[in-house]
Each structure stands twice: as C-alpha cells, then as structure tokens.
N, C-alpha and C. Protein backbone atom coordinates (compact mmCIF):
# COMPACT_ATOMS: atom_id res chain seq x y z
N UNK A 1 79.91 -11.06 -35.35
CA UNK A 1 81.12 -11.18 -36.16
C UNK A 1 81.46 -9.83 -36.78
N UNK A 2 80.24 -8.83 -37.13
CA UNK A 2 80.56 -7.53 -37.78
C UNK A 2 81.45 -7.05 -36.98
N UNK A 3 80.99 -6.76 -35.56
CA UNK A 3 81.59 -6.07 -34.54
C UNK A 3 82.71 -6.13 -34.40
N UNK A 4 83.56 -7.45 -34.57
CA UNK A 4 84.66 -7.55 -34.43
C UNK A 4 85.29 -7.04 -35.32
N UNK A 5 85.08 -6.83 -36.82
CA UNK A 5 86.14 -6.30 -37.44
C UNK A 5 85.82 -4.33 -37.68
N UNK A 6 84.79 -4.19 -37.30
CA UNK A 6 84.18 -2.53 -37.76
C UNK A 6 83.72 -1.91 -36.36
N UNK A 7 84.65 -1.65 -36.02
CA UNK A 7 85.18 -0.80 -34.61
C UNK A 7 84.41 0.55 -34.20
N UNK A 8 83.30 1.08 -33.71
CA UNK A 8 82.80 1.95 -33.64
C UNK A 8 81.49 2.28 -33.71
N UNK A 9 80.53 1.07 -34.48
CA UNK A 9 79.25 1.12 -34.81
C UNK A 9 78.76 -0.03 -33.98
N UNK A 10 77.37 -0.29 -33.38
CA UNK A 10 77.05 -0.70 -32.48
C UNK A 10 76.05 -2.04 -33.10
N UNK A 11 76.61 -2.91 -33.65
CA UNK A 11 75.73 -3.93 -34.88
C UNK A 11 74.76 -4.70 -33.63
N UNK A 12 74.83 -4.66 -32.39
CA UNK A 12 73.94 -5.52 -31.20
C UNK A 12 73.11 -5.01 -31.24
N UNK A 13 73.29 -3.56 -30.95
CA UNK A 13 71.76 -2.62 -30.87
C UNK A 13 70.70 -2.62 -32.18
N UNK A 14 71.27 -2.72 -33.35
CA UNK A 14 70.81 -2.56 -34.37
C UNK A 14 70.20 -4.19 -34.79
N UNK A 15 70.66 -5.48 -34.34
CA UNK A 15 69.90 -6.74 -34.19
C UNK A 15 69.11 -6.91 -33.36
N UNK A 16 69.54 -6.35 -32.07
CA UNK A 16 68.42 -6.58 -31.15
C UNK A 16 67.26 -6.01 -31.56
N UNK A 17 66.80 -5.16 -31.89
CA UNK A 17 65.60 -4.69 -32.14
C UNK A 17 65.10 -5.52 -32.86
N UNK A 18 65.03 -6.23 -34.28
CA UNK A 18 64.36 -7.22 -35.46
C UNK A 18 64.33 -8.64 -34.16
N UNK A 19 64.89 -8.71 -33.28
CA UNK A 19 65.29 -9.92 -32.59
C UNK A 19 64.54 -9.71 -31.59
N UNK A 20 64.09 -8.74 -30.87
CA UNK A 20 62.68 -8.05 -29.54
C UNK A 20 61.25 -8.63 -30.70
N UNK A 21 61.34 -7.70 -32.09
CA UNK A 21 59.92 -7.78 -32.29
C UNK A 21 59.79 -9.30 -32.87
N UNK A 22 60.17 -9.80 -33.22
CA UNK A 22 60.51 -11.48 -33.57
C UNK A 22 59.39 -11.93 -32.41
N UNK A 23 60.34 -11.96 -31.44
CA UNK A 23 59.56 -12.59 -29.94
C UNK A 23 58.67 -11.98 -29.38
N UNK A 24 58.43 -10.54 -29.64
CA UNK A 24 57.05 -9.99 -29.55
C UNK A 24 55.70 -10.64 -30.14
N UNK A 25 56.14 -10.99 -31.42
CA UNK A 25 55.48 -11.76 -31.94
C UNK A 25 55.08 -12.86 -32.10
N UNK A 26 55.99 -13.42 -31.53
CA UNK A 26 55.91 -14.68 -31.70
C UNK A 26 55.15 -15.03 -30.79
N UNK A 27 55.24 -14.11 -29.59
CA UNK A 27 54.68 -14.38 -28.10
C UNK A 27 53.03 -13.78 -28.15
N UNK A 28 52.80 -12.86 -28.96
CA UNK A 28 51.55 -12.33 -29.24
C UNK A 28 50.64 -13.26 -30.15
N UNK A 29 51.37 -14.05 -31.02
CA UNK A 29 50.71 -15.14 -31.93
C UNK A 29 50.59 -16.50 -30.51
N UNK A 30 50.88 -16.42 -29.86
CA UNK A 30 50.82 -17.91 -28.86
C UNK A 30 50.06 -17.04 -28.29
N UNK A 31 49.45 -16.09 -27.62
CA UNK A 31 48.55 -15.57 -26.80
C UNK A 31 47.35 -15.79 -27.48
N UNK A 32 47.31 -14.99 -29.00
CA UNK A 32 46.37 -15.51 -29.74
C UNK A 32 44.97 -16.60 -29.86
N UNK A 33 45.94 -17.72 -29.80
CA UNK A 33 45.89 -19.02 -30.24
C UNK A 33 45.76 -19.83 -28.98
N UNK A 34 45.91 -19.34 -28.02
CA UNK A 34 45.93 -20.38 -26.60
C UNK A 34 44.57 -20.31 -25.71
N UNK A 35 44.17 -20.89 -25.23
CA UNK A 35 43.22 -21.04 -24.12
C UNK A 35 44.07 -20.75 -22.82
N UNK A 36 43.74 -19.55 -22.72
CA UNK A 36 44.03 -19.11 -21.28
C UNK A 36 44.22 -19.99 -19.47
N UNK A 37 43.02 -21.00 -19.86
CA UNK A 37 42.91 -21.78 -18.77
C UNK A 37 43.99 -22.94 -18.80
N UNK A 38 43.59 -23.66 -20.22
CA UNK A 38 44.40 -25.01 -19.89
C UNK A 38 45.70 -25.19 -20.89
N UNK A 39 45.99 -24.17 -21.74
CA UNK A 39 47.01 -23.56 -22.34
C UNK A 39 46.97 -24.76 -23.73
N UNK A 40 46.24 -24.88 -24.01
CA UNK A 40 45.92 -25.81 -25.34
C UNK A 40 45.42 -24.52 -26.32
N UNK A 41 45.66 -25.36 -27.78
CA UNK A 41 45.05 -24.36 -28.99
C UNK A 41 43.40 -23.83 -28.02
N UNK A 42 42.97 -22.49 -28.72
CA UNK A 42 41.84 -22.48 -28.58
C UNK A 42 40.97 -22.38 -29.65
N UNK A 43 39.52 -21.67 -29.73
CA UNK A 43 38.47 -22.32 -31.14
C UNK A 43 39.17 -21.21 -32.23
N UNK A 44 39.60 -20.30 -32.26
CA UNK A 44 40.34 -19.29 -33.40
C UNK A 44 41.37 -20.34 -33.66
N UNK A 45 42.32 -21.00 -33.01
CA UNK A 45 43.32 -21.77 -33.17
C UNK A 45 43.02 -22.94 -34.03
N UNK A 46 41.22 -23.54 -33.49
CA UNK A 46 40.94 -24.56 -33.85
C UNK A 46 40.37 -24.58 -35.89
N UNK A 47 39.88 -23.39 -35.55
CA UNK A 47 38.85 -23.00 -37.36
C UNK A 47 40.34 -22.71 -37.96
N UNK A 48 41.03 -21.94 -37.93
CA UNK A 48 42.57 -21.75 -38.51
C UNK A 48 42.92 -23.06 -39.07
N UNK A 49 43.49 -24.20 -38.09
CA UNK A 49 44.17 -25.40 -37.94
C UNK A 49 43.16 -26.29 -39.07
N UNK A 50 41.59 -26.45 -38.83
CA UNK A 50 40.32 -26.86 -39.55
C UNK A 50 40.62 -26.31 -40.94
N UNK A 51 40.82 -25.08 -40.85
CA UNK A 51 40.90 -24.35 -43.06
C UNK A 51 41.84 -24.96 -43.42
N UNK A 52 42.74 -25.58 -42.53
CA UNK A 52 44.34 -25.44 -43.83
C UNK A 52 43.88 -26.98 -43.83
N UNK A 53 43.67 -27.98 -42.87
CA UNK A 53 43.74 -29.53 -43.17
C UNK A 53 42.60 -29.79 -44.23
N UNK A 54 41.72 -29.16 -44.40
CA UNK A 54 40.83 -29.08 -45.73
C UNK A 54 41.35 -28.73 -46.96
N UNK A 55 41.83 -27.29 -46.68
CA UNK A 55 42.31 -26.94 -48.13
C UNK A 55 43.68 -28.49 -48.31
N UNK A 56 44.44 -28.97 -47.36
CA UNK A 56 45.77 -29.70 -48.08
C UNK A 56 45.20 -30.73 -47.89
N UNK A 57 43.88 -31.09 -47.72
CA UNK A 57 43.49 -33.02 -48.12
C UNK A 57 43.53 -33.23 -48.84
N UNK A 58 43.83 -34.50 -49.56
CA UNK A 58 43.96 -35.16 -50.65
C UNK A 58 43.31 -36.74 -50.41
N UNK A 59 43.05 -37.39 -51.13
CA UNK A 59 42.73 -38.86 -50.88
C UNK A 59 43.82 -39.72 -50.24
N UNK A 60 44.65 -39.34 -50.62
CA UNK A 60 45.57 -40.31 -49.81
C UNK A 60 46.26 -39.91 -49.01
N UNK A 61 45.63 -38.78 -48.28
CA UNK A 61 46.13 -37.69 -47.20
C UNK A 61 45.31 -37.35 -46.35
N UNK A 62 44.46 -37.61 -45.74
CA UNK A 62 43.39 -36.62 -44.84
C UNK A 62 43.71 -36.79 -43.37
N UNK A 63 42.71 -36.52 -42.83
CA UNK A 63 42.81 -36.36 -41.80
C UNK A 63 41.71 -36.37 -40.59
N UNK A 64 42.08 -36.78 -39.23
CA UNK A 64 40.42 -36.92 -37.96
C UNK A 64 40.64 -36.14 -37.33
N UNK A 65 39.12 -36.29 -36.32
CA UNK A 65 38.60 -35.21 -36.11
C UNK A 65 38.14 -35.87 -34.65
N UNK A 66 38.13 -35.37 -33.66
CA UNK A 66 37.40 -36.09 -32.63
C UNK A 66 37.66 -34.93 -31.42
N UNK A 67 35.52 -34.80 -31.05
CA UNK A 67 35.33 -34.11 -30.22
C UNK A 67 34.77 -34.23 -29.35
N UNK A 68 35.10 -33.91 -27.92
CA UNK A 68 34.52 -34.51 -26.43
C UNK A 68 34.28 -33.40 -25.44
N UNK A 69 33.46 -33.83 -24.90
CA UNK A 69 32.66 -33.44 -24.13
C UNK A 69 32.79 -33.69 -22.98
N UNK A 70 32.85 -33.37 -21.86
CA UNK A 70 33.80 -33.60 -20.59
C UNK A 70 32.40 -33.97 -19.54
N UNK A 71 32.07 -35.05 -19.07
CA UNK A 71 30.45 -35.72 -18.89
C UNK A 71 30.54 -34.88 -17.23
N UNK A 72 28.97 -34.00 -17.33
CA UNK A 72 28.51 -34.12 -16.02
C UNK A 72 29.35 -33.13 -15.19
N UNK A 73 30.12 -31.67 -16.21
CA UNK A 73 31.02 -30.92 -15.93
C UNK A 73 30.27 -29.83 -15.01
N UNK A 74 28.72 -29.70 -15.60
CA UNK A 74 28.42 -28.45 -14.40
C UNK A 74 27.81 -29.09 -13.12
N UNK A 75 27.79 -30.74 -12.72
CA UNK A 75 27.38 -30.80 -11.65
C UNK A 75 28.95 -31.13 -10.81
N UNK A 76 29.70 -31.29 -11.18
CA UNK A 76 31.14 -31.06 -10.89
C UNK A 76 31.44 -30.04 -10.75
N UNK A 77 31.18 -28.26 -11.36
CA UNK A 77 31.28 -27.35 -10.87
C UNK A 77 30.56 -27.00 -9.46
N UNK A 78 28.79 -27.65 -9.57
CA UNK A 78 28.10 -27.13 -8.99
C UNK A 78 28.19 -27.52 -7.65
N UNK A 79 28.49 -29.29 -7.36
CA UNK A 79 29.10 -29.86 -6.14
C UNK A 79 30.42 -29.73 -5.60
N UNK A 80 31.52 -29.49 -6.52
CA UNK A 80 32.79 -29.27 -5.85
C UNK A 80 33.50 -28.16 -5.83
N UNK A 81 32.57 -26.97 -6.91
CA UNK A 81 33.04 -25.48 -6.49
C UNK A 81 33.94 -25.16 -8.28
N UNK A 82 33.99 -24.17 -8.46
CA UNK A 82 34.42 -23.90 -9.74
C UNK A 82 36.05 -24.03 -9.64
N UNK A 83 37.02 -23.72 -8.76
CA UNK A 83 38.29 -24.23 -8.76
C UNK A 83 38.66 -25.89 -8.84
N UNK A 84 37.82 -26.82 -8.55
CA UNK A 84 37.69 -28.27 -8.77
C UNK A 84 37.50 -28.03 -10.26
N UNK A 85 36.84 -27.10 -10.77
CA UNK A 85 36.04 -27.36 -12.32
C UNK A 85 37.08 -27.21 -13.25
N UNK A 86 37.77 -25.85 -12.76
CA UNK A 86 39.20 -25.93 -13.76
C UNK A 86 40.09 -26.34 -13.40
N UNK A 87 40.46 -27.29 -12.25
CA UNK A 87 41.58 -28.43 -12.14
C UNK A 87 41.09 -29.39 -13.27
N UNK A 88 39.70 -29.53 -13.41
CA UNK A 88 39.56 -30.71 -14.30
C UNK A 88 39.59 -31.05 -15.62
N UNK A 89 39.21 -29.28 -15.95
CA UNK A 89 39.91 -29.15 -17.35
C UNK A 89 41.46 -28.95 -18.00
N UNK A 90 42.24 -28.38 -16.92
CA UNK A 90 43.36 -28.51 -16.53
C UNK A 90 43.86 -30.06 -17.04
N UNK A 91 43.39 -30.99 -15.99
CA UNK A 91 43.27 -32.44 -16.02
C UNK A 91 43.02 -33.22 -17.60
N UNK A 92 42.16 -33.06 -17.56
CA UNK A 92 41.43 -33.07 -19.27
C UNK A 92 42.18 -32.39 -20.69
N UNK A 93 42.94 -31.24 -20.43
CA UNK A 93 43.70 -31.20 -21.42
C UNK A 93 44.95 -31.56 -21.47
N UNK A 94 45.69 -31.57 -20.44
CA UNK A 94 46.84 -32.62 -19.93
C UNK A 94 46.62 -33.91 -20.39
N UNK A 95 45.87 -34.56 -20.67
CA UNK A 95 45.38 -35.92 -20.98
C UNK A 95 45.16 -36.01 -21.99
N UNK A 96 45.06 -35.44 -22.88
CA UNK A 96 44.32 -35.00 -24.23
C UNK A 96 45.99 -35.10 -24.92
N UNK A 97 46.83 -34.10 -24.23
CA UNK A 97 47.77 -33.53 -25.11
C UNK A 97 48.72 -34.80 -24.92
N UNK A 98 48.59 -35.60 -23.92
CA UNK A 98 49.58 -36.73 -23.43
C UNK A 98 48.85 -37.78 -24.31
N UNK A 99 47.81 -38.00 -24.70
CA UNK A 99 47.34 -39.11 -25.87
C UNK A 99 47.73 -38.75 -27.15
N UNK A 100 48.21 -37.91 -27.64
CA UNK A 100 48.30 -37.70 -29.37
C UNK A 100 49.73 -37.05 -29.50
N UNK A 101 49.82 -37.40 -30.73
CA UNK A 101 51.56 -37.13 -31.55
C UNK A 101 51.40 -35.94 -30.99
N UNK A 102 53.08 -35.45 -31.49
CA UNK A 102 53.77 -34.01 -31.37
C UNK A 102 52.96 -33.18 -32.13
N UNK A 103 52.17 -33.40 -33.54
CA UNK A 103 52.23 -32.84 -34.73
C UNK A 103 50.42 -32.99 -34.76
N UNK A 104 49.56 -33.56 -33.89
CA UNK A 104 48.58 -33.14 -33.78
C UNK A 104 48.43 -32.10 -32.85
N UNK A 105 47.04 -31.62 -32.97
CA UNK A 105 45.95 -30.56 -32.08
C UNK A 105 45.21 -30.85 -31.16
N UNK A 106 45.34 -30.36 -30.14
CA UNK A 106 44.31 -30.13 -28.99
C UNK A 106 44.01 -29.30 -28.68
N UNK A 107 42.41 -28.77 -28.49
CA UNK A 107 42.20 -27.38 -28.67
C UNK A 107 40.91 -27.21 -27.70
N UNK A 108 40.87 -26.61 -27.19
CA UNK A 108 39.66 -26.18 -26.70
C UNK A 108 38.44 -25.55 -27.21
N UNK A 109 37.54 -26.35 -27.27
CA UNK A 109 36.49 -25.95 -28.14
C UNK A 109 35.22 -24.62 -27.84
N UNK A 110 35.00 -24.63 -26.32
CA UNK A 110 34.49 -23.86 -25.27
C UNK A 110 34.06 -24.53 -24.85
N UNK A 111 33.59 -23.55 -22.78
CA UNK A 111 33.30 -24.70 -21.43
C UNK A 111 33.74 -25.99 -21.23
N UNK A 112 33.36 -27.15 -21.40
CA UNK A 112 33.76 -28.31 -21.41
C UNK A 112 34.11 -29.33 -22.26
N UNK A 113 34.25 -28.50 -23.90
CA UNK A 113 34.58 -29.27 -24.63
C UNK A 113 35.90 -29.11 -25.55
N UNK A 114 36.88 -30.22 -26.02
CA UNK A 114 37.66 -29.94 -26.24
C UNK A 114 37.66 -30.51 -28.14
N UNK A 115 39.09 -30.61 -28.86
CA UNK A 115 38.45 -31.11 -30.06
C UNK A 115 39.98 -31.72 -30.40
N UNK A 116 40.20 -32.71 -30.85
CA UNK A 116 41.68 -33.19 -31.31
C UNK A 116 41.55 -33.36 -32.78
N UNK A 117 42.59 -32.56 -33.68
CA UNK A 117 42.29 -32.78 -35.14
C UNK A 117 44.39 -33.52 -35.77
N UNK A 118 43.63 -34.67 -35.67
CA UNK A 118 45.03 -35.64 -35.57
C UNK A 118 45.15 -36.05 -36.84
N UNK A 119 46.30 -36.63 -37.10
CA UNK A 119 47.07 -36.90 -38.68
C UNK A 119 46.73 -38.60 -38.75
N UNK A 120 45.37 -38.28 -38.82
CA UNK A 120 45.38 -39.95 -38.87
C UNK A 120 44.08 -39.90 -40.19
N UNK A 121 44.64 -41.23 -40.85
CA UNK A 121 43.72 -41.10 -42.41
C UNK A 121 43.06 -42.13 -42.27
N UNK A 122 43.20 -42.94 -41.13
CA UNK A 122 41.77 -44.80 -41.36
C UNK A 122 41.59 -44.83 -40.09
N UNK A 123 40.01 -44.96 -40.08
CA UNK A 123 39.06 -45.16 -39.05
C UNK A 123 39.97 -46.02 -37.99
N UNK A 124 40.95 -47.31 -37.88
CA UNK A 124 41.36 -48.13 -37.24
C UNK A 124 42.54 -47.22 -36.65
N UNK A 125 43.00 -46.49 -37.38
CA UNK A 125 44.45 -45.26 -36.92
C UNK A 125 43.47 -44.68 -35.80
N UNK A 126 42.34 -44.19 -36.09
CA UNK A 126 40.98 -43.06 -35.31
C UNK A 126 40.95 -43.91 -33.73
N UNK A 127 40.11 -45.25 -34.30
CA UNK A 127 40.17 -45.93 -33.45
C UNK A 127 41.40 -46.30 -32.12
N UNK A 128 42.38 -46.05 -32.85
CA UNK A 128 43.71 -46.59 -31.71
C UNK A 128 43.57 -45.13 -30.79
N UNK A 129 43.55 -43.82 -31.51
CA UNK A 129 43.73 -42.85 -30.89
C UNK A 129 42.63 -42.61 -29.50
N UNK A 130 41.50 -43.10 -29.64
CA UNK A 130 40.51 -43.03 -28.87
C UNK A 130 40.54 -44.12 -27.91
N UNK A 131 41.21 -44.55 -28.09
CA UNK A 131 41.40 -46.20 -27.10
C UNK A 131 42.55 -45.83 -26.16
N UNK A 132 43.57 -44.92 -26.81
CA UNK A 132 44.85 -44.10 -25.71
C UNK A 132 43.65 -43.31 -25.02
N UNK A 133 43.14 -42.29 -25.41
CA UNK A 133 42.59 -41.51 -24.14
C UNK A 133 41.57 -42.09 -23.50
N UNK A 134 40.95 -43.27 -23.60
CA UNK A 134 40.56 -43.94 -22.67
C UNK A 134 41.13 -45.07 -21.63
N UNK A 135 42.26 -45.50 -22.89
CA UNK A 135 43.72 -45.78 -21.02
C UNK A 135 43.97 -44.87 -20.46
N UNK A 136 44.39 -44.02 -21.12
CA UNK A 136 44.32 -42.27 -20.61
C UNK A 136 44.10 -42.19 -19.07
N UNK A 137 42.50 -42.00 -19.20
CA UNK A 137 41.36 -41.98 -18.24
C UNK A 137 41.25 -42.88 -17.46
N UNK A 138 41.76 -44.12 -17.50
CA UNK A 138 42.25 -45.19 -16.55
C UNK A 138 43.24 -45.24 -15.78
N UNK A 139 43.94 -44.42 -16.44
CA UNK A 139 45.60 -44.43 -15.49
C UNK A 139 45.24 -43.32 -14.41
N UNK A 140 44.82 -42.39 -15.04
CA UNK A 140 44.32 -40.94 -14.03
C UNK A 140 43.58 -41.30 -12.85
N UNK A 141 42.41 -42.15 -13.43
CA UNK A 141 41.83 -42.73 -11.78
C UNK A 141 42.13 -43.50 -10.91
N UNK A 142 42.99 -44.33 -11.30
CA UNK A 142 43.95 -45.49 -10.49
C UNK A 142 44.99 -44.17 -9.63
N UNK A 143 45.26 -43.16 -10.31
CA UNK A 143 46.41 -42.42 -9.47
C UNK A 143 45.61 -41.62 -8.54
N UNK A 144 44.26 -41.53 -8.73
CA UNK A 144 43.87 -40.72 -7.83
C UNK A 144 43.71 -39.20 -7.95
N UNK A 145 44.50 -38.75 -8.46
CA UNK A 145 45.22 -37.67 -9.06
C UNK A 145 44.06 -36.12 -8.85
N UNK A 146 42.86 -36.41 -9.20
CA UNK A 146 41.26 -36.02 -9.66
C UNK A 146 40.35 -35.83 -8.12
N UNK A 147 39.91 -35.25 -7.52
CA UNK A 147 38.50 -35.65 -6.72
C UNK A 147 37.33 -35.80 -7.35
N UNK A 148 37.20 -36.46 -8.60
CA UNK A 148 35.75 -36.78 -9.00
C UNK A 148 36.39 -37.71 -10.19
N UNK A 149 35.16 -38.24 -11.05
CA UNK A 149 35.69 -39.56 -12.06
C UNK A 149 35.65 -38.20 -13.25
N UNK A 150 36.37 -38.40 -13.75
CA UNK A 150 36.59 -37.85 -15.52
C UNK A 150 35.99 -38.72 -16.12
N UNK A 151 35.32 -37.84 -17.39
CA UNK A 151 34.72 -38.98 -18.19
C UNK A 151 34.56 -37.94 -19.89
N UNK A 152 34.49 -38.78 -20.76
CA UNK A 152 34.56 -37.64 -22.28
C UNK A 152 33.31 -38.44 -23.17
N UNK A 153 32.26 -38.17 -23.31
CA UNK A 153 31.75 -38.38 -24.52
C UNK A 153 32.05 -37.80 -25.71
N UNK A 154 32.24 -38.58 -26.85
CA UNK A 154 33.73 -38.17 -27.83
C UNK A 154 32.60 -38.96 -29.39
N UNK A 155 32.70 -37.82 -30.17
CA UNK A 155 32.44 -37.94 -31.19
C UNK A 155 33.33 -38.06 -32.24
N UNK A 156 34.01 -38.85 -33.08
CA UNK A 156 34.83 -38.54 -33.98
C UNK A 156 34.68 -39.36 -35.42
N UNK A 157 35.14 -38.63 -36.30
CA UNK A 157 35.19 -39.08 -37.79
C UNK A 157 36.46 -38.78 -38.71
N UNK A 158 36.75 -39.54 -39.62
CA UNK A 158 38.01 -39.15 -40.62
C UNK A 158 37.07 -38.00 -41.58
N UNK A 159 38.01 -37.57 -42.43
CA UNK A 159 36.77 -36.28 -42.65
C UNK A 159 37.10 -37.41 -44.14
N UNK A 160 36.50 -36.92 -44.90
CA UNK A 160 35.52 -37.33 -45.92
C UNK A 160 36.22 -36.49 -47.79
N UNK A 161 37.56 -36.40 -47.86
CA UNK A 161 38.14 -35.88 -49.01
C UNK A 161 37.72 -36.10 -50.66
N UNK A 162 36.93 -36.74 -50.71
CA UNK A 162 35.86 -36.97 -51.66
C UNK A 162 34.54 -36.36 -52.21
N UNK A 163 33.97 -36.19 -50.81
CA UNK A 163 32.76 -35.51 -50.88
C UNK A 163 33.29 -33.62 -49.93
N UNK A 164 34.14 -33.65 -49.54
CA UNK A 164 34.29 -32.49 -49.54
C UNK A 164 33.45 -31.23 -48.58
N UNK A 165 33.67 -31.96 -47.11
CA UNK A 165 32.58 -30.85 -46.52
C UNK A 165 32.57 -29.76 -46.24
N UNK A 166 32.54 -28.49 -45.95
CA UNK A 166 33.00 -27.31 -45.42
C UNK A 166 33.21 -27.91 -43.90
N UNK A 167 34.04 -26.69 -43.26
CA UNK A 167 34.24 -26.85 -42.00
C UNK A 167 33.17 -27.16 -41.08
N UNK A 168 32.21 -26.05 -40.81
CA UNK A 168 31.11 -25.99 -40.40
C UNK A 168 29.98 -27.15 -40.53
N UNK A 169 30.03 -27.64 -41.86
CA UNK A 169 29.45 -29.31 -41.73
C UNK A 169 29.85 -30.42 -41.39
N UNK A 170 31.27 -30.63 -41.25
CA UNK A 170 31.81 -31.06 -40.75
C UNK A 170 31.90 -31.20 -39.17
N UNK A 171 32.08 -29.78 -38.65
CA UNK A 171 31.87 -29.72 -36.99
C UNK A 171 30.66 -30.35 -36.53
N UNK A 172 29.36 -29.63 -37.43
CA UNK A 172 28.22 -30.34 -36.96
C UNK A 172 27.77 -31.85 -37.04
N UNK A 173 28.70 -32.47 -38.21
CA UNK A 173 28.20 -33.99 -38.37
C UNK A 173 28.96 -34.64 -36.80
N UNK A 174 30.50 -34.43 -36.84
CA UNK A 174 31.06 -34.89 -35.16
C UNK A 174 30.40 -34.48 -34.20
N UNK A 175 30.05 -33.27 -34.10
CA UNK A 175 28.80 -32.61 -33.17
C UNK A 175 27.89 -33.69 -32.66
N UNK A 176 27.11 -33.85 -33.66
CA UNK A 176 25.86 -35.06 -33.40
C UNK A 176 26.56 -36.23 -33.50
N UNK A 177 27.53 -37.15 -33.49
CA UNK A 177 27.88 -37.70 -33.25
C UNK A 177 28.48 -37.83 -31.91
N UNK A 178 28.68 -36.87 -31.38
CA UNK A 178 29.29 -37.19 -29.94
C UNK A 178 27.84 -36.70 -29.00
N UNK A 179 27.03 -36.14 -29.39
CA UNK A 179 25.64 -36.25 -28.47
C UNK A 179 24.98 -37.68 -28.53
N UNK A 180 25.11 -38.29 -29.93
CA UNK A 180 24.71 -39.26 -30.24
C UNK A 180 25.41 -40.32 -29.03
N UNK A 181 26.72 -40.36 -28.54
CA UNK A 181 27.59 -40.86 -27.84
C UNK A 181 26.72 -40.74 -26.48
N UNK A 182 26.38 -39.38 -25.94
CA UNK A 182 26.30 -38.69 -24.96
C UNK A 182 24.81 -39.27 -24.34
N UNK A 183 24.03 -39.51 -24.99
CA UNK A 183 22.31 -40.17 -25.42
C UNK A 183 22.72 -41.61 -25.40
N UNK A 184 23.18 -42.48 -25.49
CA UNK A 184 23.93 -43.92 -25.66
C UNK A 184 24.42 -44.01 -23.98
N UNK A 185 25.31 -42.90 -23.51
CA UNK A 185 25.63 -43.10 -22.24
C UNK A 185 25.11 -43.33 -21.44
N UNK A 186 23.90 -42.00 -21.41
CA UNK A 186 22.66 -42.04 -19.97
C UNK A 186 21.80 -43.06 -20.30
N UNK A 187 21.68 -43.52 -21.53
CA UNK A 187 20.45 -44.77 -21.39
C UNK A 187 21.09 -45.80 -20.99
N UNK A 188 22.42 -45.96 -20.89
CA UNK A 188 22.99 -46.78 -20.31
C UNK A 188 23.40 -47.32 -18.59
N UNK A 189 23.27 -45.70 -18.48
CA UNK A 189 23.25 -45.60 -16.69
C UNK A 189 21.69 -45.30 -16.35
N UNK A 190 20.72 -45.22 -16.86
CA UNK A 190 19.16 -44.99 -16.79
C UNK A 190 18.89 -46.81 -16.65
C-alpha cells in the first residue's frame, strides 16, 4: 500500500528481507525439533514440550504421557533389512500422529521408541487414547499395508500435579511401566 502512494523508494525490498528471515526461522526451528526419519517432534522437541506441561499444570489441568516401544524392532531390522526398519517407523509414526488431537505430541523418543504427551487429565480420557492406537494397529494389518505385524508395548500415566515430579522422574516411572508392559507380553507368548 506504501508503494502506491510514495513513488520512488522500493518498500518490497525493504519487507522482504524481515519476511526471508521470518521463514528462515521458522524453517530452522522445525529442523530443530523434527526427527529426520519419520518427521514427528524429536527428544529436544520432546524435554521442551515435557518443561512447559509441568511448569502450566494445575489440578484441574494436567496432562498424559504415554510411551511405546515398537516390539521385536531389531529382529525386524535384522530379518527384513534396515529399509523395512524405517518403513516401519515411518508406519509407526503415521499411526501415532493419526490416533491423537491436532494439539497433542508425537515425538520420537530414540531407535524404536516413540512418546505421545496428550491433553488428556483422567486415566479413562488415557485409556480411550490407547484403545485408538490399538484400532490403529488393527486397521494397518487388515490393509496389509506393513510386511511384518506392528506391535507397541506402551507405558502410560496422567502425570501426578500434586505430588509434583520432575521430568526425569516422571520419564522413568512410564519407562518402567512400559517394560513392565513389555515383561507381561513375552510371558504371555512364553
């Protein structure tokens, strides 16, 4: 609009530049923050995303946590070759990001594990969410879609705004909870 009335000075050149480093940035903060492979948050993305839902919990605000483990991923590398391995995480975070709101996280945690930190405040909200990515995982194998079965041993908890855990105790209590999952499985197929 300047341009049109002040005849001589070049007001495009002088926006474009604040308007390049904008998207420089913006594009350097998504590089950041992404997992290269399956283009989900990654673990810098994930401890970031982890500080702020701590610092803004409140009791009648919090928030879950649920982390999985992608079952039996290095004999899936080791039998079908490492390009099968990252179709499957590929697969796996596609599935991940297609089970949860706009306004949750999916993040890659490293190798085969991923971590969803969703806006859900009661175990039964937790519960529904974990019951989608296991239709999830049903629809995927009916389509075929996969050359091997997907499978997630999945630890998750509402975090605890009361007692107040740090991040790090927190990771580790879902941690052992989804090995705990993982130990439950094989004695089950044993």
């Amino acid at each position: 609009i300047l341009q049109a009335f002040v005849y001589g000075y070049a007001f495009a050149l002088v926006a474009a530049v604040p308007a390049l480093l904008i998207v420089l940035l913006y594009a350097q903060d998504d590089t950041i923050f992404s997992d290269y492979l399956t283009g989900v948050g990654n673990r810098k993305k994930l401890e970031a995303v982890l500080r702020e839902k701590i610092a803004r919990c409140s009791p009648r605000r919090t928030f879950s946590f649920v982390l999985l483990d992608v079952d039996h991923f290095k004999k899936i590398n080791d039998a079908l070759g490492h390009e099968t391995g990252d179709q499957v995480l590929k697969a796996a975070a596609n599935l991940l990001k297609s089970s949860v709101r706009a306004g949750d996280y999916v993040t890659r945690y490293g190798g085969d594990e991923f971590c969803l930190i969703l806006d859900v405040s009661t175990r039964a909200g937790l519960d529904r969410v974990v019951e989608r990515v296991e239709n999830a995982l049903e629809a995927l194998h009916r389509s075929g879609a996969l050359p091997c079965r997907l499978s997630f041993s999945m630890g998750c908890a509402v975090y605890d705004c009361e007692r107040r855990p740090g991040a790090e105790e927190f990771l580790k209590r879902v941690d052992a909870l989804m090995y705990e999952n993982k130990r439950r499985k094989s004695a089950q197929h044993a």
